[in-house]
Protein backbone atom coordinates (compact mmCIF):
# COMPACT_ATOMS: atom_id res chain seq x y z
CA UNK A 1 0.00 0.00 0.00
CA UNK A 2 1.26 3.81 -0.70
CA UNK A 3 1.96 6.12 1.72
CA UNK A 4 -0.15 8.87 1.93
CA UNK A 5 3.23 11.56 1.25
CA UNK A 6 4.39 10.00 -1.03
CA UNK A 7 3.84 11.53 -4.57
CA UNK A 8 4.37 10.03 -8.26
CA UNK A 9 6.28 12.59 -10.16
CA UNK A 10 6.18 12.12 -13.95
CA UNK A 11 8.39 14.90 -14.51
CA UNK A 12 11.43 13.99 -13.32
CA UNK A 13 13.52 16.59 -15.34
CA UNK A 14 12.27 19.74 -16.36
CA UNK A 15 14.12 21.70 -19.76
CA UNK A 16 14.78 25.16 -19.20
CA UNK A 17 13.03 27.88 -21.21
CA UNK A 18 14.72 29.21 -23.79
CA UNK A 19 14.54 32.81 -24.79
CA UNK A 20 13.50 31.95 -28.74
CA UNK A 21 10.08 30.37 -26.89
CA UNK A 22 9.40 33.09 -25.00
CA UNK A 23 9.78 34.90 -28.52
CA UNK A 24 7.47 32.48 -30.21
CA UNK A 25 5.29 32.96 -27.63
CA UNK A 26 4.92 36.79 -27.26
CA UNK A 27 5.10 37.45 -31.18
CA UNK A 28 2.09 34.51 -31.39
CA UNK A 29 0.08 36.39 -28.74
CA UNK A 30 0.68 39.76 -30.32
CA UNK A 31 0.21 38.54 -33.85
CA UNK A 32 -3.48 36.98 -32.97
CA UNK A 33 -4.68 39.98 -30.94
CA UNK A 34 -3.52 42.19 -34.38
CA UNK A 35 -5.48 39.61 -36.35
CA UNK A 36 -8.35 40.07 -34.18
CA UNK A 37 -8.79 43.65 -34.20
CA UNK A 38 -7.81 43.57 -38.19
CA UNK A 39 -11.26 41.29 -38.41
CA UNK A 40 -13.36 43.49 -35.90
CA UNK A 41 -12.45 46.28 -38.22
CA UNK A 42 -13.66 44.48 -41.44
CA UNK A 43 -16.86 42.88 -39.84
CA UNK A 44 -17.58 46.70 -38.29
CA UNK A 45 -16.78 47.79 -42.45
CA UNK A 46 -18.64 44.96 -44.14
CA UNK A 47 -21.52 43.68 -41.69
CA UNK A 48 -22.77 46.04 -39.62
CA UNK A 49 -23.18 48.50 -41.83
């Protein structure tokens, strides 16, 4: 039987994060808000007129 404490870590080694993902990461975040306020502008243009 397990102890109680006693925990099953999967992640035994964790990789450090490297400064091109935090790159990736901000330019995909940026990149999708532009995209959305590029389409809010079109359906604002297009649709609701």
């Amino acid at each position: 039987m397990k102890d109680a404490d006693a925990t099953n870590d999967t992640h035994e080694v964790e990789e450090p994060w490297l400064p091109i993902e935090t790159k990736l990461v901000v330019s995909s975040v940026v990149g999708g808000i532009a995209i959305l306020i590029v389409l809010a502008i079109f359906v604002h243009m297009f649709i609701l007129r």
